[in-house]
N, C-alpha and C. Protein backbone atom coordinates (compact mmCIF):
# COMPACT_ATOMS: atom_id res chain seq x y z
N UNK A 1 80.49 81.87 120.74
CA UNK A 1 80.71 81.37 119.40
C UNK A 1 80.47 82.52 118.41
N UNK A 2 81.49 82.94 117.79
CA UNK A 2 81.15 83.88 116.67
C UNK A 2 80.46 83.01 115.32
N UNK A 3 80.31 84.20 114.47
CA UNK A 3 79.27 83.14 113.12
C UNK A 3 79.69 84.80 112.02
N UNK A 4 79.56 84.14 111.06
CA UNK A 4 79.44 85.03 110.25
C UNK A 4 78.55 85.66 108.75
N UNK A 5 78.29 86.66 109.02
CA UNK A 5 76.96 87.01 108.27
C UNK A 5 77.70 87.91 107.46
N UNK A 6 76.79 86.89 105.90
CA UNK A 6 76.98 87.77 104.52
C UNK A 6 75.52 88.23 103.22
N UNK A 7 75.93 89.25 103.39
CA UNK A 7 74.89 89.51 102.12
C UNK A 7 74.60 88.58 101.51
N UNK A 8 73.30 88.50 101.77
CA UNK A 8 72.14 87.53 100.69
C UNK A 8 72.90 87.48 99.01
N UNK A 9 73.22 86.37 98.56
CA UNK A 9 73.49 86.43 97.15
C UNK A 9 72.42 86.98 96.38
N UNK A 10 72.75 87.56 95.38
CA UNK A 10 72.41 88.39 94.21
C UNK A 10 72.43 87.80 93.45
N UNK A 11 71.86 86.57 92.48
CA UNK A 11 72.05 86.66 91.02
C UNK A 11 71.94 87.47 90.11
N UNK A 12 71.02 88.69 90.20
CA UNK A 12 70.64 89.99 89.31
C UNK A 12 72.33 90.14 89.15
N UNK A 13 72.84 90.84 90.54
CA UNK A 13 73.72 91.36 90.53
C UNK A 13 75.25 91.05 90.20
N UNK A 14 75.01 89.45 90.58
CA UNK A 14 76.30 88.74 90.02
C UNK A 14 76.38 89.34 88.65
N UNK A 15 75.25 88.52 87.55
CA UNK A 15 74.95 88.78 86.40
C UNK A 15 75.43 89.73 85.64
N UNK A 16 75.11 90.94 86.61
CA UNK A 16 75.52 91.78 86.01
C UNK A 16 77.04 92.42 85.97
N UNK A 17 77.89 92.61 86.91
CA UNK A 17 78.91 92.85 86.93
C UNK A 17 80.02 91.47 86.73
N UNK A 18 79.86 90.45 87.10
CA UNK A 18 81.00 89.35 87.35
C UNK A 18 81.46 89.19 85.81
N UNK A 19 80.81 88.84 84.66
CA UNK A 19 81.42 88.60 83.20
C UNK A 19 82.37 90.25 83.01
N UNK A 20 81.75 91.54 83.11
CA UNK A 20 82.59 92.51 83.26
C UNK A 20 84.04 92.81 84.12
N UNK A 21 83.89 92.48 85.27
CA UNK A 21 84.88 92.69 85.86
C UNK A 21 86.11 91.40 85.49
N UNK A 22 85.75 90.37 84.89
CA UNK A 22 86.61 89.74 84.57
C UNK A 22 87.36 89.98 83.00
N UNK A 23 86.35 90.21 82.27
CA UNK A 23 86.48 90.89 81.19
C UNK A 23 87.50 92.57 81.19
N UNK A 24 87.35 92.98 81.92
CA UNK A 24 88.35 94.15 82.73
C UNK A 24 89.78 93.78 82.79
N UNK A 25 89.67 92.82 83.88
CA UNK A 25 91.10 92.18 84.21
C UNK A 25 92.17 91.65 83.38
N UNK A 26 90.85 90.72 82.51
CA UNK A 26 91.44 89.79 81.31
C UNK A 26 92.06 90.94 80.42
N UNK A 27 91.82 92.04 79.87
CA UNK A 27 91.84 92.67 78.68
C UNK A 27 92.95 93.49 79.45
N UNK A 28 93.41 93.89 80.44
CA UNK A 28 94.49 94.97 80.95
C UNK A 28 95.42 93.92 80.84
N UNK A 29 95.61 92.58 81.53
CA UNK A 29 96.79 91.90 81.47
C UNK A 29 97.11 91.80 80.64
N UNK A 30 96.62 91.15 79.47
CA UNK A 30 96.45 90.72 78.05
C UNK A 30 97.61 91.92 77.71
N UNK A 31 97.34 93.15 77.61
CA UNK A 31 97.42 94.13 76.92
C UNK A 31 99.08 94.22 77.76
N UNK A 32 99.37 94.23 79.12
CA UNK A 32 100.43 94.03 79.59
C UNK A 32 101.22 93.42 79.26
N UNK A 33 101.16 92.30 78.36
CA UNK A 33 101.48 91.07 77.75
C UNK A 33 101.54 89.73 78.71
N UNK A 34 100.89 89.60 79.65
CA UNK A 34 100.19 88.57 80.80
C UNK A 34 99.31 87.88 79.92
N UNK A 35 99.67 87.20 79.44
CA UNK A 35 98.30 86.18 78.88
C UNK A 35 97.36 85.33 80.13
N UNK A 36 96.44 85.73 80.13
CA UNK A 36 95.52 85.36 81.17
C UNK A 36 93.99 84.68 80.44
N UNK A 37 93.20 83.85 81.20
CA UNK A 37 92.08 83.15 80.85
C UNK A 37 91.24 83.57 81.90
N UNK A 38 89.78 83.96 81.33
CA UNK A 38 88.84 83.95 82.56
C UNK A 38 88.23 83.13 82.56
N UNK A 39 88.02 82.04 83.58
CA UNK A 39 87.39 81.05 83.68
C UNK A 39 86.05 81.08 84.47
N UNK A 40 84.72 80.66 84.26
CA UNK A 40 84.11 80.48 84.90
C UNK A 40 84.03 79.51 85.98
N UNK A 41 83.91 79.35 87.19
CA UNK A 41 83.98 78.50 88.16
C UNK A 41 83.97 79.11 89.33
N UNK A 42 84.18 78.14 90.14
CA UNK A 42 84.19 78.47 92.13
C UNK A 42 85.70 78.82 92.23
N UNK A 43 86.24 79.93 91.96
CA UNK A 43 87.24 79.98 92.20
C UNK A 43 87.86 81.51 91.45
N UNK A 44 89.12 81.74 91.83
CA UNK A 44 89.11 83.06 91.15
C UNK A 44 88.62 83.34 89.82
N UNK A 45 88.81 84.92 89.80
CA UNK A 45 87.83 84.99 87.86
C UNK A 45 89.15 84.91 87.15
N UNK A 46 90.05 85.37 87.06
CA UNK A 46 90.80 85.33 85.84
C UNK A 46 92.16 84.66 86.24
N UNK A 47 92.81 83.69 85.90
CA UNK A 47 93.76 83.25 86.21
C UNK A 47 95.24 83.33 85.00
N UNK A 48 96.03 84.03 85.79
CA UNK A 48 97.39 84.34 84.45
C UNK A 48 98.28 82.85 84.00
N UNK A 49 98.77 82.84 83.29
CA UNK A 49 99.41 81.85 82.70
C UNK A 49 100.65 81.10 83.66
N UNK A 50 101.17 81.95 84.39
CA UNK A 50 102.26 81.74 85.01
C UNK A 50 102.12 80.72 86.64
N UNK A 51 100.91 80.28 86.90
CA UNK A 51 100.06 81.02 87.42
C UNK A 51 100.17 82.05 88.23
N UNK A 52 99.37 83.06 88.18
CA UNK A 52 98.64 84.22 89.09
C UNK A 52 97.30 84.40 89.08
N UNK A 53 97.08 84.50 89.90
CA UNK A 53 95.16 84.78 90.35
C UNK A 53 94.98 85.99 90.49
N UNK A 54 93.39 85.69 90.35
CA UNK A 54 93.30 87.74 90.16
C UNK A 54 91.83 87.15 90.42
N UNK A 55 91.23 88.51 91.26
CA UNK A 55 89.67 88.00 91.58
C UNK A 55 89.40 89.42 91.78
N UNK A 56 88.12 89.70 91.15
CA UNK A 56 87.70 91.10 90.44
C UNK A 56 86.48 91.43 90.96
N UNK A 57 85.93 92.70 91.28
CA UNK A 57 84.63 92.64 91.53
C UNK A 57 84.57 94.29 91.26
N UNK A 58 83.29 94.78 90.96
CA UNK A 58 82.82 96.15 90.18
C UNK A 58 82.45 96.79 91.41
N UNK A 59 82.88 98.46 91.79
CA UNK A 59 82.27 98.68 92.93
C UNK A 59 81.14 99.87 92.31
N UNK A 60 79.91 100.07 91.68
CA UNK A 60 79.18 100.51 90.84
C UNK A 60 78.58 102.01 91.69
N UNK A 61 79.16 102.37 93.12
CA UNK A 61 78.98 103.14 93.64
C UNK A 61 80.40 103.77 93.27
N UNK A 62 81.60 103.71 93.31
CA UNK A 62 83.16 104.16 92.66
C UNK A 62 82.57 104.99 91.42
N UNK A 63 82.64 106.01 91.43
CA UNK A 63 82.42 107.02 89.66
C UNK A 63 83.37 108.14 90.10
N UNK A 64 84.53 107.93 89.28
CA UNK A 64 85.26 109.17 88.90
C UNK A 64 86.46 108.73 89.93
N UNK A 65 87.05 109.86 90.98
CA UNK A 65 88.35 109.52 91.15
C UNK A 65 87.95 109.04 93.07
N UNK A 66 88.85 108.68 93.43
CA UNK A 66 88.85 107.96 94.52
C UNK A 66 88.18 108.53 95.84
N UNK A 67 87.20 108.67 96.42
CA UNK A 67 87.08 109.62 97.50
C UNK A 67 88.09 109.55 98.78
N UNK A 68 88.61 110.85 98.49
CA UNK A 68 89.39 111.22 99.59
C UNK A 68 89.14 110.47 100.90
N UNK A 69 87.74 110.44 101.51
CA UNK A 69 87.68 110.27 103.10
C UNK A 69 87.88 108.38 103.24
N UNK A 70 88.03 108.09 101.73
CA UNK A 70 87.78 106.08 101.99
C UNK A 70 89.66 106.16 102.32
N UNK A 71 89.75 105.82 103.18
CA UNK A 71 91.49 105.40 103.40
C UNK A 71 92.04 104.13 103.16
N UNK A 72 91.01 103.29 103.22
CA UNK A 72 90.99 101.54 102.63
C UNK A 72 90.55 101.51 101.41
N UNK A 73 90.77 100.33 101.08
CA UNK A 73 89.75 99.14 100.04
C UNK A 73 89.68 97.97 100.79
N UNK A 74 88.16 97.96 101.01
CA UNK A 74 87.51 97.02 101.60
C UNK A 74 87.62 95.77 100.49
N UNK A 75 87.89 94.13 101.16
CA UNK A 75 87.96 93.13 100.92
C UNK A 75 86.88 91.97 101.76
N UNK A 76 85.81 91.86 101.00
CA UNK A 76 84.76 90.69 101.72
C UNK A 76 85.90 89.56 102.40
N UNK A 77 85.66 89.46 103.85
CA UNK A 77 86.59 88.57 104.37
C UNK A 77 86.66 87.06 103.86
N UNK A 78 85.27 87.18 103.39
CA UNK A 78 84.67 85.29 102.67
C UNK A 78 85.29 84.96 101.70
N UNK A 79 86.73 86.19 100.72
CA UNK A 79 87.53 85.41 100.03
C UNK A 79 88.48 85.12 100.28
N UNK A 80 89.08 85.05 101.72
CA UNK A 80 90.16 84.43 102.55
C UNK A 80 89.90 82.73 101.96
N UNK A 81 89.21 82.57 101.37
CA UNK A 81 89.00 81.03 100.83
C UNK A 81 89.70 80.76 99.78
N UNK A 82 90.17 81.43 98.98
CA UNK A 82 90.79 81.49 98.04
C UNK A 82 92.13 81.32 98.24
N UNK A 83 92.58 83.11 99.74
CA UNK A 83 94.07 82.75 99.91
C UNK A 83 94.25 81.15 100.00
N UNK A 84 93.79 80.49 100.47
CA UNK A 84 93.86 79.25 101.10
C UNK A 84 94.11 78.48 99.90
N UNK A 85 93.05 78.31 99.04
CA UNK A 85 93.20 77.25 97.58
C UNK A 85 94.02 77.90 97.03
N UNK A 86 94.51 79.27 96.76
CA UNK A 86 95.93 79.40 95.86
C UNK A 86 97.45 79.44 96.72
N UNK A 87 97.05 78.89 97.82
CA UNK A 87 98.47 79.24 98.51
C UNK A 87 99.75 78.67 98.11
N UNK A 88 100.96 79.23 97.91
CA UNK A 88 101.69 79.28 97.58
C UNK A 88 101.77 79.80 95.78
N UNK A 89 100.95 80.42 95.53
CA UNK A 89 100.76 81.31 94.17
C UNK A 89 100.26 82.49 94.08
N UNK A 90 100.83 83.83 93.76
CA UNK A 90 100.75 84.73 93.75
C UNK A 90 98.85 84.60 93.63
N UNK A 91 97.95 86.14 94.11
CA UNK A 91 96.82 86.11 94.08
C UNK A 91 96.49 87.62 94.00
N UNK A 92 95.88 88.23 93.45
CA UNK A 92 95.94 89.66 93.39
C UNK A 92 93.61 90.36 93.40
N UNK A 93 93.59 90.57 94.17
CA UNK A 93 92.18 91.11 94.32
C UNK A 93 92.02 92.69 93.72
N UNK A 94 91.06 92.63 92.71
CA UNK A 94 90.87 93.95 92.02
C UNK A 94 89.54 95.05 92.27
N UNK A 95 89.42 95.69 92.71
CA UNK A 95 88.37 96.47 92.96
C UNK A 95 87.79 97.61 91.99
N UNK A 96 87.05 97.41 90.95
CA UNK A 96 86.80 98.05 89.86
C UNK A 96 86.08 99.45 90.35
N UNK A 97 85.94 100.33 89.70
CA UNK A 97 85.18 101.75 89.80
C UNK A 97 84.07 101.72 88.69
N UNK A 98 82.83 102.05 89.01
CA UNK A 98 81.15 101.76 88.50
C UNK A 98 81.57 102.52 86.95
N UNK A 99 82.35 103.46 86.38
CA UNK A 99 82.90 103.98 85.67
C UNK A 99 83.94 103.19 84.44
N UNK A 100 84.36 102.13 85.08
CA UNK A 100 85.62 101.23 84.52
C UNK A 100 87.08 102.18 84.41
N UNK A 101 87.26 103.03 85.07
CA UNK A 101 88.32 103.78 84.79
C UNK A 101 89.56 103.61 85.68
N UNK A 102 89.07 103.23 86.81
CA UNK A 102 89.93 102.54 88.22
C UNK A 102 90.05 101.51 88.27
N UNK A 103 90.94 100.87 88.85
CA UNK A 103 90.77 100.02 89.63
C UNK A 103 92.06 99.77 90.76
N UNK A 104 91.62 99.43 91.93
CA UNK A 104 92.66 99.22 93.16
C UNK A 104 93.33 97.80 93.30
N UNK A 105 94.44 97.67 92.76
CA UNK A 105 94.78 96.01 93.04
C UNK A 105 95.53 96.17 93.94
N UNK A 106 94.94 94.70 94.92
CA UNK A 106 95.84 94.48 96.38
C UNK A 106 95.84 93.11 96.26
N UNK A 107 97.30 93.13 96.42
CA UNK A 107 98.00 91.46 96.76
C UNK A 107 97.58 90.36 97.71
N UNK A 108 97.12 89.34 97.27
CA UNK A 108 96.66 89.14 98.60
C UNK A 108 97.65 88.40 99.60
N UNK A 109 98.81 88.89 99.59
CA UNK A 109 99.51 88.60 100.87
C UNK A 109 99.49 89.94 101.78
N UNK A 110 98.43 90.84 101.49
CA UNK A 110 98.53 91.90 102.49
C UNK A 110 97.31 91.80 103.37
N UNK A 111 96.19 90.79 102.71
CA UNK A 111 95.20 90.49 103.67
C UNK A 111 95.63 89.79 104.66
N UNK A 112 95.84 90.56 105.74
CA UNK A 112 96.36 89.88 107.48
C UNK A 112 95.32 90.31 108.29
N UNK A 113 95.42 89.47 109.20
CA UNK A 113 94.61 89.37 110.38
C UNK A 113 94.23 90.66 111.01
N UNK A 114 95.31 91.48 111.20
CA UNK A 114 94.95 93.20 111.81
C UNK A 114 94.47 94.02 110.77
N UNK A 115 93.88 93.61 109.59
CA UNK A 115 93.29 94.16 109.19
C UNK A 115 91.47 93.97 109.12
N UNK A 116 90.97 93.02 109.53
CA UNK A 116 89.96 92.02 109.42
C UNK A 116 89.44 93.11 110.95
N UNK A 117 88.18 93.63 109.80
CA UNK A 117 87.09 94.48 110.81
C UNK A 117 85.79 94.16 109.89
N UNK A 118 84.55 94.62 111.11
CA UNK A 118 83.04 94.69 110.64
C UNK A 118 82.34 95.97 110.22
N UNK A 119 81.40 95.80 109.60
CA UNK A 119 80.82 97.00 109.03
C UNK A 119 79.27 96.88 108.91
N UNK A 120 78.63 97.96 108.64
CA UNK A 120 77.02 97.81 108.42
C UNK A 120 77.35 98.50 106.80
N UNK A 121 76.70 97.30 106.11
CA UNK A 121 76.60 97.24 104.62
C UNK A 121 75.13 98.28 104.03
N UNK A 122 75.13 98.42 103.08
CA UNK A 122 73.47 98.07 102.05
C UNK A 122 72.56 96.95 101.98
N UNK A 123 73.84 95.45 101.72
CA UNK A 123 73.22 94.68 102.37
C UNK A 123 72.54 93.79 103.57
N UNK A 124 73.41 94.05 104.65
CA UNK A 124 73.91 93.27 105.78
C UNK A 124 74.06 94.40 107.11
N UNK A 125 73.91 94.35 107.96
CA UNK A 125 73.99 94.98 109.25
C UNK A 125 75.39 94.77 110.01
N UNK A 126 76.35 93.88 109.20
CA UNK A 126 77.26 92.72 110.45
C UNK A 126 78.30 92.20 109.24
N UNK A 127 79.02 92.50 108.70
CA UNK A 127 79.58 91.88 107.59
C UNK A 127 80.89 92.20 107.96
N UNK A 128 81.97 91.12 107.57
CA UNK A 128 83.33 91.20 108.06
C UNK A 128 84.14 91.91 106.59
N UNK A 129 85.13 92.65 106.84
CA UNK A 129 86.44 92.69 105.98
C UNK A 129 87.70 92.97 105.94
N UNK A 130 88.65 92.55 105.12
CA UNK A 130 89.76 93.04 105.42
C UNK A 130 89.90 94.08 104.53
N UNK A 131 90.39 95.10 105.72
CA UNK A 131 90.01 96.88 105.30
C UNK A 131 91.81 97.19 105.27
N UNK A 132 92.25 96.92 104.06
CA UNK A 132 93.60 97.12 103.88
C UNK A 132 93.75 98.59 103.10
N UNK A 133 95.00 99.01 104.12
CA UNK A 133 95.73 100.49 104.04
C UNK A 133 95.79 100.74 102.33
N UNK A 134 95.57 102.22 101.97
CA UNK A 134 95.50 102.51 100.67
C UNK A 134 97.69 102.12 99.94
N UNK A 135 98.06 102.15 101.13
CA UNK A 135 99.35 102.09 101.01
C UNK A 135 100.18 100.91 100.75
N UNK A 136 98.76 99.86 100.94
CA UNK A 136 99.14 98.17 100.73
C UNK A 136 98.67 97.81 99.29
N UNK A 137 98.09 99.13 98.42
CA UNK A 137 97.49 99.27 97.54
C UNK A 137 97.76 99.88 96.44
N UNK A 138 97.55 99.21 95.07
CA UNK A 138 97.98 100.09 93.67
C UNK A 138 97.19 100.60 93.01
N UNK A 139 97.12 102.23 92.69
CA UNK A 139 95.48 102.08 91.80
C UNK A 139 96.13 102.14 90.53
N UNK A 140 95.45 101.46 89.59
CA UNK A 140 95.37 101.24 88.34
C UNK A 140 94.67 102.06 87.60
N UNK A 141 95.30 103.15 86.17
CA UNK A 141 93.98 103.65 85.48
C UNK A 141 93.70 102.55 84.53
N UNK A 142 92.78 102.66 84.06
CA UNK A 142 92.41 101.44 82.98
C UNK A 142 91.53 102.67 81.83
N UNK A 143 91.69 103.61 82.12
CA UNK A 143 91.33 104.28 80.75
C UNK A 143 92.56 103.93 79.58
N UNK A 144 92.01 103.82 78.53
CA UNK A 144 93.45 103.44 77.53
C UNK A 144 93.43 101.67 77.22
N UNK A 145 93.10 101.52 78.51
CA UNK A 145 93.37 99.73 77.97
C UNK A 145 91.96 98.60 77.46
N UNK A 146 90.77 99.79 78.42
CA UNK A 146 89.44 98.93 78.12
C UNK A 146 88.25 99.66 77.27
């Protein structure tokens, strides 16, 4: 029987990044002319008008430009919950830089199964993700827009 183990929740840490990284998202689309709402709830952070989903998170170790040796952007496998509740509506996962100057958006119709591997975290010893190709991936500057 497999099981799966995730980092102990953080409220410090929610706290601190989750109103930002949505605030990020919200203010680039916006500016795209995407009118988008960030909603608080169990469910993605910012949702576009049309609908599109977008689910954001700050990576506060990311400062400056991308390190060469990361060939992925790691995706916590535990928001495969989401593909599920938005299915059949576009869904887009954003990976912010501790800087606000990046960010990596990946679709989430590229989270597939051959991508879904484990890792030893900061938090966790055993944590699953989908470790999708930089090539399944867009980086975004967000200098200029935030």
């Amino acid at each position: 029987m497999s099981y799966q183990k995730y980092a102990q929740f953080s409220p410090a840490a929610y706290k601190s990044c989750d109103r930002t990284a949505k605030d990020v998202i919200r203010e680039y689309m916006n500016q795209q002319g995407m009118d988008s709402l960030a909603e608080e709830r169990q469910d993605a952070d910012v949702k576009g008008l049309l609908p599109v989903y977008y689910e954001g998170e700050i990576k506060p170790g990311w400062i400056g430009d991308w390190p060469e040796a990361f060939t992925t952007v790691d995706i916590p496998y535990r928001k495969k919950r989401l593909l599920e509740k938005h299915k059949g509506y576009a869904i887009y996962f954003w990976v912010i830089s501790g800087d606000l100057k990046h960010a990596w958006e990946i679709p989430g119709e590229v989270l597939k199964p051959e991508y879904r591997k484990r890792k030893k975290t900061t938090r966790t010893d055993d944590e699953e993700f989908f470790a999708v190709p930089l090539s399944e991936c867009r980086l975004i500057e967000l200098e200029g827009y935030i």
